[in-house]
Protein backbone atom coordinates (compact mmCIF):
# COMPACT_ATOMS: atom_id res chain seq x y z
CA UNK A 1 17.49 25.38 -25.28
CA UNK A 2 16.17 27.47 -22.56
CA UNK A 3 13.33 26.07 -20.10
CA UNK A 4 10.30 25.93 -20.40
CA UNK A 5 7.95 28.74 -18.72
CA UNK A 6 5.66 27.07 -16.52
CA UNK A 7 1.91 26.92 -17.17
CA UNK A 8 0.09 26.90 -14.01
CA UNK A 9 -2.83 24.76 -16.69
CA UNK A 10 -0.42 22.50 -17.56
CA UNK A 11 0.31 21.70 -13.82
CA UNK A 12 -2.95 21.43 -12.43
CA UNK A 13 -4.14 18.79 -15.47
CA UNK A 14 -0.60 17.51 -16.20
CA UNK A 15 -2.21 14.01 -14.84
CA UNK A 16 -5.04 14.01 -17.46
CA UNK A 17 -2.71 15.44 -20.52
CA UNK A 18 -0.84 12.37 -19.89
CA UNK A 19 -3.95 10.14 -19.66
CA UNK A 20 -5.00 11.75 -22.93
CA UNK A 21 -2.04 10.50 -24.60
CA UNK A 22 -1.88 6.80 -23.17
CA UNK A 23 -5.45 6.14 -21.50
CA UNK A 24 -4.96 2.30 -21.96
CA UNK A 25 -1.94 2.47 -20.00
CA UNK A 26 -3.26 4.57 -17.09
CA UNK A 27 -6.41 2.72 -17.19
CA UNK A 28 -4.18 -1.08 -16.36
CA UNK A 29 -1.82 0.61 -13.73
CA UNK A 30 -5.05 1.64 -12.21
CA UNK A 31 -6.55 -1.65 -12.22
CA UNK A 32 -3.43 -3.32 -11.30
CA UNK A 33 -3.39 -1.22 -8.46
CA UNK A 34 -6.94 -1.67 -7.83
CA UNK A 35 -6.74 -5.73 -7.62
CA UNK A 36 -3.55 -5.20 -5.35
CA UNK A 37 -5.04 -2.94 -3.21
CA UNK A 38 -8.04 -5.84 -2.92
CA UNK A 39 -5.50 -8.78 -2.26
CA UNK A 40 -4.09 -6.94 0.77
CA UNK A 41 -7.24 -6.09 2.10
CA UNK A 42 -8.43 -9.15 1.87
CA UNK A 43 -5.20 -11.17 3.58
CA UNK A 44 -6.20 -8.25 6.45
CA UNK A 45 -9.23 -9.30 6.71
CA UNK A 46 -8.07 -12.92 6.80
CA UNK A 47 -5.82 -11.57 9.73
CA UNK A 48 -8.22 -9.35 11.67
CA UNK A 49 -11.22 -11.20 11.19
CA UNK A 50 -10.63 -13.76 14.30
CA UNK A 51 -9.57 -10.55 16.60
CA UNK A 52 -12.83 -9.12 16.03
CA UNK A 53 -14.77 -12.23 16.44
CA UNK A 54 -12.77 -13.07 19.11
CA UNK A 55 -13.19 -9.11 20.44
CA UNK A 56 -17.51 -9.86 20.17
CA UNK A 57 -17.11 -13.29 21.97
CA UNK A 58 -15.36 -11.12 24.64
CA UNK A 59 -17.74 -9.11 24.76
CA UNK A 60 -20.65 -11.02 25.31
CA UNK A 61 -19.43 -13.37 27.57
CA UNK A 62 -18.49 -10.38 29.87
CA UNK A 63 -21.67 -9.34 29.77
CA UNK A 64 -23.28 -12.87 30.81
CA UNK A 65 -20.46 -12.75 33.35
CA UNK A 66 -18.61 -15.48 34.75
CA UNK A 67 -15.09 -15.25 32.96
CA UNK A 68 -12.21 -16.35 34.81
CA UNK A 69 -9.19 -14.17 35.08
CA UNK A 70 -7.63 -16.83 32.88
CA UNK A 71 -9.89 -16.84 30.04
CA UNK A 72 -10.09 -13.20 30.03
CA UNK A 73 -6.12 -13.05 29.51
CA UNK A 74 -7.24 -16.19 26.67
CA UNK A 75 -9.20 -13.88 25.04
CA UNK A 76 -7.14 -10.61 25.24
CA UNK A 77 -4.73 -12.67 23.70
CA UNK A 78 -6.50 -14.04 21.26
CA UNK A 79 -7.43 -10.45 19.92
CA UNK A 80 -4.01 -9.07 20.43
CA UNK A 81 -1.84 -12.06 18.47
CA UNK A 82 -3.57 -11.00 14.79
CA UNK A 83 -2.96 -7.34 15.31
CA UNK A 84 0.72 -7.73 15.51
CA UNK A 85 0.79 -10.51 12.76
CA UNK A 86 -1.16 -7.21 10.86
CA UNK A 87 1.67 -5.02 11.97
CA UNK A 88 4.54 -7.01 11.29
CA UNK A 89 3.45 -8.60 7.71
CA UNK A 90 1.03 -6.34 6.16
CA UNK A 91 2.27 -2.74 7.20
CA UNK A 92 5.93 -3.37 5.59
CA UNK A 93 3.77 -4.74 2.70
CA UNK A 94 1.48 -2.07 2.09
CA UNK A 95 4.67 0.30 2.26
CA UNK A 96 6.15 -1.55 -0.16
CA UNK A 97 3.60 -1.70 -2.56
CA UNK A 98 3.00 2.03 -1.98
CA UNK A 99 6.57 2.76 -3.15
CA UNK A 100 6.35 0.35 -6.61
CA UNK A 101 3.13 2.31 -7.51
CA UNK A 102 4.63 5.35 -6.81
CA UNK A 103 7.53 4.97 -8.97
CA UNK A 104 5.26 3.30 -11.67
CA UNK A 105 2.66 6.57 -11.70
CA UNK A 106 6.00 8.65 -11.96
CA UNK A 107 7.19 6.34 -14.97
CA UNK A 108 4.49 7.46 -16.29
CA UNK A 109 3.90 11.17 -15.60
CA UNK A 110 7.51 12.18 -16.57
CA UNK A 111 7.90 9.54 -19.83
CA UNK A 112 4.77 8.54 -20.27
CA UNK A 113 5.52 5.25 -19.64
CA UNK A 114 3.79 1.93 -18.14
CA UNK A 115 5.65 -1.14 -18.21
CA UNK A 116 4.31 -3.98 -20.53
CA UNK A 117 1.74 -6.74 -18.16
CA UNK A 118 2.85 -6.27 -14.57
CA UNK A 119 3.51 -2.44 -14.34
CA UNK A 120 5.21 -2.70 -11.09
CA UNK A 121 8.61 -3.35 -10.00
CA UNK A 122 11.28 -3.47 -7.28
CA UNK A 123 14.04 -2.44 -8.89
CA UNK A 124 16.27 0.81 -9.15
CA UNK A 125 13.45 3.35 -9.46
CA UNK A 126 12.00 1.86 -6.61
CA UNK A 127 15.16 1.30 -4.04
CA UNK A 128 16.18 5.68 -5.29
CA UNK A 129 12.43 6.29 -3.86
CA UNK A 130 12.50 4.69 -0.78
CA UNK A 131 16.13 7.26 -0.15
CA UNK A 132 14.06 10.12 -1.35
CA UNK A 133 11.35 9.33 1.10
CA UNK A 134 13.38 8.81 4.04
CA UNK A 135 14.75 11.84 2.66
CA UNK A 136 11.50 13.77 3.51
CA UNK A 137 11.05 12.32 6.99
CA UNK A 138 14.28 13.03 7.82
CA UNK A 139 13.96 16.94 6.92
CA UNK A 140 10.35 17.10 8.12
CA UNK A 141 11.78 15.34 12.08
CA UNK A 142 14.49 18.23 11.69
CA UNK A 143 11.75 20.81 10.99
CA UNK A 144 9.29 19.49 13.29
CA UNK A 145 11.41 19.14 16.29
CA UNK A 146 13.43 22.14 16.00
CA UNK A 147 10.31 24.37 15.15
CA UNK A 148 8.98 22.71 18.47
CA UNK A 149 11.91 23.80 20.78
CA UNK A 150 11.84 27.31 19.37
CA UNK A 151 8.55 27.58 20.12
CA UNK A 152 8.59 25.81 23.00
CA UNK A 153 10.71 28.17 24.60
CA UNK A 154 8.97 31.10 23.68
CA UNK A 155 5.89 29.40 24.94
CA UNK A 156 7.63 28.65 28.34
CA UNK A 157 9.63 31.85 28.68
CA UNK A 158 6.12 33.60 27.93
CA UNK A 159 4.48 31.67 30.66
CA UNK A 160 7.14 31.96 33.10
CA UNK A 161 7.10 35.98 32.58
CA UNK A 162 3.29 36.33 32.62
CA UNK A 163 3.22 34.55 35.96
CA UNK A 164 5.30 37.16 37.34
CA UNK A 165 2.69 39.86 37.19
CA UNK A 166 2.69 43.23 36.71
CA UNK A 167 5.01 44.35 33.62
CA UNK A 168 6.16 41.05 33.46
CA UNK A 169 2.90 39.79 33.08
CA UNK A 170 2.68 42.17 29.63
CA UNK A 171 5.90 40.87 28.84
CA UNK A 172 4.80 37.38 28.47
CA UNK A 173 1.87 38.06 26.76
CA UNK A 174 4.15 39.83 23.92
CA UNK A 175 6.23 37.00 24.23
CA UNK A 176 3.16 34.80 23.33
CA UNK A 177 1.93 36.39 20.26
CA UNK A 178 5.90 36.13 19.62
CA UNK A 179 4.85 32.15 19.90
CA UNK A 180 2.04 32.48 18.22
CA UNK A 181 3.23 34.40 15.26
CA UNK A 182 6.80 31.87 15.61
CA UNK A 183 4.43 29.54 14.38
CA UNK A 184 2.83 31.14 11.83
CA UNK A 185 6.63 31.57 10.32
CA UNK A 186 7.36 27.64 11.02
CA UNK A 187 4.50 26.75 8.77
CA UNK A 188 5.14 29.21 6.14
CA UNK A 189 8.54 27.66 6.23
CA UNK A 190 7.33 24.29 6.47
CA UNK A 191 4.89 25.48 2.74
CA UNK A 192 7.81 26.74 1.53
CA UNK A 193 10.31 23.83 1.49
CA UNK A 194 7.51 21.26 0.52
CA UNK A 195 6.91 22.76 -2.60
CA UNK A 196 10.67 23.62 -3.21
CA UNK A 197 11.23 20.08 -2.63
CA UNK A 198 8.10 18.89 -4.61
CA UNK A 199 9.90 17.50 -7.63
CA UNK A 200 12.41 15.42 -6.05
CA UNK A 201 10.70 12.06 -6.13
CA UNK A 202 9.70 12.64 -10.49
CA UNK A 203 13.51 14.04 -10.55
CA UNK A 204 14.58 10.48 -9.36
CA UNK A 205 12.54 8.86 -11.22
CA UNK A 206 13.29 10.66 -14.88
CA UNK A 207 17.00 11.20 -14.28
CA UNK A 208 17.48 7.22 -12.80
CA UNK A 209 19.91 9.17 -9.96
CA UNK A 210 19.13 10.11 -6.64
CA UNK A 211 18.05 13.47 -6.76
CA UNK A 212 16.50 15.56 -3.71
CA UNK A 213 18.08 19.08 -3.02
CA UNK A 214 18.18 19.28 -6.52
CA UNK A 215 14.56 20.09 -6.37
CA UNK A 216 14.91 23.35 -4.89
CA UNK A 217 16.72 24.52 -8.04
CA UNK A 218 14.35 23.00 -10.45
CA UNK A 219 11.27 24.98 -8.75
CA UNK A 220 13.31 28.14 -8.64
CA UNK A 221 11.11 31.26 -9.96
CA UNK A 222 7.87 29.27 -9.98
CA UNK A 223 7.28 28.44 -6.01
CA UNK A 224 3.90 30.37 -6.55
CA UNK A 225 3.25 28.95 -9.78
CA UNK A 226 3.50 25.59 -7.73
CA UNK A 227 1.44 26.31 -4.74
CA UNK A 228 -1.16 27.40 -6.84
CA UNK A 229 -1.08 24.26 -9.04
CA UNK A 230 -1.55 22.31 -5.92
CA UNK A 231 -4.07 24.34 -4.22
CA UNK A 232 -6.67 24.37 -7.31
CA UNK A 233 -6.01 20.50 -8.10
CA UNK A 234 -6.43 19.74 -4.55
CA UNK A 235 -10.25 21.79 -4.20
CA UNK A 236 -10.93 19.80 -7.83
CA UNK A 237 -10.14 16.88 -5.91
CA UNK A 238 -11.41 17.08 -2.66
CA UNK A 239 -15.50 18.31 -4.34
CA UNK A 240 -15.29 15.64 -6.44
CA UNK A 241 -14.43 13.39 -3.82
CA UNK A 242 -16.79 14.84 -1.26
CA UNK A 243 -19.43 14.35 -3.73
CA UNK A 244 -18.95 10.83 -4.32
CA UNK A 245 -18.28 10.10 -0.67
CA UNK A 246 -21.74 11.96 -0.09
CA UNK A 247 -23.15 9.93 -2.37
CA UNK A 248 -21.74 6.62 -1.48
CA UNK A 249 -22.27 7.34 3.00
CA UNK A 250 -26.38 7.89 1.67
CA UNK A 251 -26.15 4.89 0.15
CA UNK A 252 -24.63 3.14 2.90
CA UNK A 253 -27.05 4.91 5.14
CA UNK A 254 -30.20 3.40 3.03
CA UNK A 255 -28.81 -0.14 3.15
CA UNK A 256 -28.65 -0.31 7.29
CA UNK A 257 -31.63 2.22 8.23
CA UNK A 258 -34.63 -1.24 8.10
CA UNK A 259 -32.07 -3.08 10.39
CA UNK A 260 -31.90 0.03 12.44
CA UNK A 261 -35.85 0.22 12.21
CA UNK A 262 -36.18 -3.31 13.05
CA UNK A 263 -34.06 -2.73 16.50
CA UNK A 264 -36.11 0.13 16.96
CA UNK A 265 -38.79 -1.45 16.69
CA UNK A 266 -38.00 -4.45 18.89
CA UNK A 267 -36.79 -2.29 21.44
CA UNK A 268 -40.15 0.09 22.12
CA UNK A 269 -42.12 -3.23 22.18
CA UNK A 270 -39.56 -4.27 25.39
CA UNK A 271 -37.69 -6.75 23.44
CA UNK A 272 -34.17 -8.33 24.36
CA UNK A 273 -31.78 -7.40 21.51
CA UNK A 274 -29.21 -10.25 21.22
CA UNK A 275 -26.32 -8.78 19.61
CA UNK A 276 -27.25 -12.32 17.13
CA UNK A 277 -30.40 -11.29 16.11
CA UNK A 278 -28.70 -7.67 15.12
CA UNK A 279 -26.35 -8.64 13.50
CA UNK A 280 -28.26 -10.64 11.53
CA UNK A 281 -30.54 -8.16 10.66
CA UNK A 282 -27.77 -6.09 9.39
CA UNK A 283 -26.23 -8.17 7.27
CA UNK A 284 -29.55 -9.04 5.72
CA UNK A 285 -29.89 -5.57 5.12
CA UNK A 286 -26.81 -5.79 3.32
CA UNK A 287 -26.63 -8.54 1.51
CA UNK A 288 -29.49 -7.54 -0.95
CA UNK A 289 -28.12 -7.25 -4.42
CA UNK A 290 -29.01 -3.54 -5.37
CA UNK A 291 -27.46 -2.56 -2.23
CA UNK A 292 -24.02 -4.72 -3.12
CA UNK A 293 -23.96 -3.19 -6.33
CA UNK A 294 -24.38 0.08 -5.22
CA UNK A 295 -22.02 -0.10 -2.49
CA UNK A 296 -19.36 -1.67 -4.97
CA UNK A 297 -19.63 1.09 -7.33
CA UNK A 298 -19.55 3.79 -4.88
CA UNK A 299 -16.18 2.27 -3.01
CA UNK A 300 -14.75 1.60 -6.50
CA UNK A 301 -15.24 5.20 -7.32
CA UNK A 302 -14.09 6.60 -4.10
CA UNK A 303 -10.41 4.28 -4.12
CA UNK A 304 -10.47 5.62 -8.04
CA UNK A 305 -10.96 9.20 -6.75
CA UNK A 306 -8.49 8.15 -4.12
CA UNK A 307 -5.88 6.86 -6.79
CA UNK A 308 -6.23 10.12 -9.00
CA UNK A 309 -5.92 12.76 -5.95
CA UNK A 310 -2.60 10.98 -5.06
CA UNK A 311 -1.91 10.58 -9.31
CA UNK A 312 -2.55 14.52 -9.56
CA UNK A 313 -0.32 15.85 -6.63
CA UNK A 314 2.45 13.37 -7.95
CA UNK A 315 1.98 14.90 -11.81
CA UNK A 316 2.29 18.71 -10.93
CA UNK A 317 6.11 17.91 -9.29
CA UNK A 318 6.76 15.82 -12.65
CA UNK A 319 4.99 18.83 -14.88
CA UNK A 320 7.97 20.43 -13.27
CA UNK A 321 10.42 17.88 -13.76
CA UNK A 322 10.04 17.45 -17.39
CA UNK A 323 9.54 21.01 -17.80
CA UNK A 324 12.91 21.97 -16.57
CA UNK A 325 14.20 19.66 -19.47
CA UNK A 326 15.29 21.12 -22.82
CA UNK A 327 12.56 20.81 -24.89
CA UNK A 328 10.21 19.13 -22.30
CA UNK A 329 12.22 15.53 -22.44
CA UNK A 330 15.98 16.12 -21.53
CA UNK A 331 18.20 13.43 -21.02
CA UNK A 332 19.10 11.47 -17.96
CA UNK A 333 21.40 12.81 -15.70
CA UNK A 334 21.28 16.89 -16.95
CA UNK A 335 18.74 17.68 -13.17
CA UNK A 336 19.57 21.21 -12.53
CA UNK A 337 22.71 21.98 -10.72
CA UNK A 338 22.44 23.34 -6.92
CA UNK A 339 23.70 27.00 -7.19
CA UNK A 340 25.22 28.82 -4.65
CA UNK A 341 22.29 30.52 -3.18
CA UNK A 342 21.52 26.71 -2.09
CA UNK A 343 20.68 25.58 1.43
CA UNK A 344 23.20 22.47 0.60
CA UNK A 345 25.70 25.13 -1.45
CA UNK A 346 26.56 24.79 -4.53
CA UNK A 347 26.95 21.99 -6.78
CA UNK A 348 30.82 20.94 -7.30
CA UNK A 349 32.46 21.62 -10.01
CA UNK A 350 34.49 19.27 -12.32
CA UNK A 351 37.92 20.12 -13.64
């Protein structure tokens, strides 16, 4: 069966089709993520929390004066120790977790699929991803630095000619706007093989193979189909975000401005502020309850809007994926083969 035409509708809402058909499922691996999310945060505040305290301590006894070299290096210490703790436990962690959710909102963009009570795993989905993502960095670090010594040395041999004077001096300002537009071709380039390479990761995921390259076949023909896709979902996105983040930064805003008021207040009068007395104000400013609950349901919304942004640029690479399948499903293993207009070459052959 020949494949499917792709419909630039399909790709922008390809997330919320999917919702449609299993909103109970989305609506768990979202709240799974959610109380995940809210565990690590928490053990980094458990972490940070004594560097900051320890970081205010600092800074009021510097201000009173009379630290010894000693208990200055006590101190720096003491703020330094839970930051690499943070780095070394919770960074890995939170990469790891990335990856699981990942492959679980690809599960369920290309089969519609959420696995039964904990919809996470570490398994082969997972260990395929974390290739397919080194894949990236490695081809982006080619990109970058390569793009960076060609322009480089336009930019220096530019230079170096326009400090000669005279017709040099014209010469190097061609050979800037060489640079300049150089750079403009690097990041057309740089569009270019992200979308070709867009489907890579739901290509893994719905063939259970290691797929990458294979992606530039799969988006063959419908590159502008793509970017478009992206470029409307990602405005959707980023208003309703905005909104929401308006919202919630006002509300924010309301719950500190009588602390700020009282400081203000205190401070025309000729009043001593002791960092005590503000921050005390502050958190009785917010610790009233309509201010909680409004500052809950605004951050809830934003890490939901959050969630969905990264859902929705996932699903328009798996719209892809599945559409490239006979039928819409396909079976695992038939990704398209690399032809031999390929960057990599062609595919080999059997027999």
């Amino acid at each position: 069966m020949a494949t499917q035409s792709f419909d630039i509708g399909k790709g922008i809402f390809w997330f919320f089709i999917r919702f449609g058909e299993k909103p109970g499922s989305a609506l768990w691996l979202f709240a799974f993520q959610a109380i995940c999310a809210t565990a690590l945060v928490a053990m980094s505040v458990m972490m940070m929390g004594p560097a900051y305290l320890n970081l205010f301590e600092l800074i009021k006894a510097d201000s009173l004066g009379g630290l010894s070299e000693a208990e200055e290096l006590r101190y720096v210490f003491d703020i330094v120790m839970p930051f690499l703790t943070y780095g070394f436990l919770i960074i890995p962690l939170s990469i790891l977790f990335a990856v699981m959710f990942q492959a679980a909102w690809l599960r369920f963009l290309t089969k519609g699929e959420v696995k039964p009570v904990v919809p996470i795993r570490l398994g082969g989905d997972e260990i395929r991803l974390i290739g397919v993502n080194l894949m990236y960095l490695v081809v982006a670090s080619v990109a970058y630095f390569g793009a960076a010594t060609v322009i480089g040395f336009l930019g220096f041999g530019a230079v170096m000619l326009a400090h000669g004077g005279g017709d040099s001096a014209a010469v190097g300002f061609g050979g800037v706007l060489i640079a300049g537009l150089a750079f403009l071709v690097v990041l057309v380039g740089l569009l270019v093989l992200a979308v070709r390479l867009a489907s890579a990761p739901a290509l893994t995921v719905l063939d259970g193979r290691m797929r990458f390259f294979e992606s530039w076949d799969a988006s063959k023909g419908v590159f502008w189909h793509m970017l478009v896709s992206y470029v409307v979902a990602y405005v959707i996105m980023m208003v309703i975000g905005g909104t929401i983040g308006f919202v919630v930064q006002l509300a924010l805003f309301a719950a500190v401005f009588p602390a700020f008021i009282d400081l203000v207040e205190l401070a025309d009068h000729g009043g001593h502020i002791d960092p005590d007395t503000a921050l005390a104000s502050l958190q009785a400013s917010l610790s009233q309850p309509g201010t909680v609950i409004g500052l809950v349901v605004g951050f809830v919304l934003l890490y939901a809007i959050q969630v969905m942004l990264e859902a929705v640029w996932h699903s328009i690479g798996a719209y892809n994926a599945v559409r490239v399948r006979s039928g819409g499903e396909g079976e695992p293993g038939d990704s398209p083969k690399l032809a031999a207009d390929h960057p990599m070459g062609a595919s080999p052959t059997e027999g």
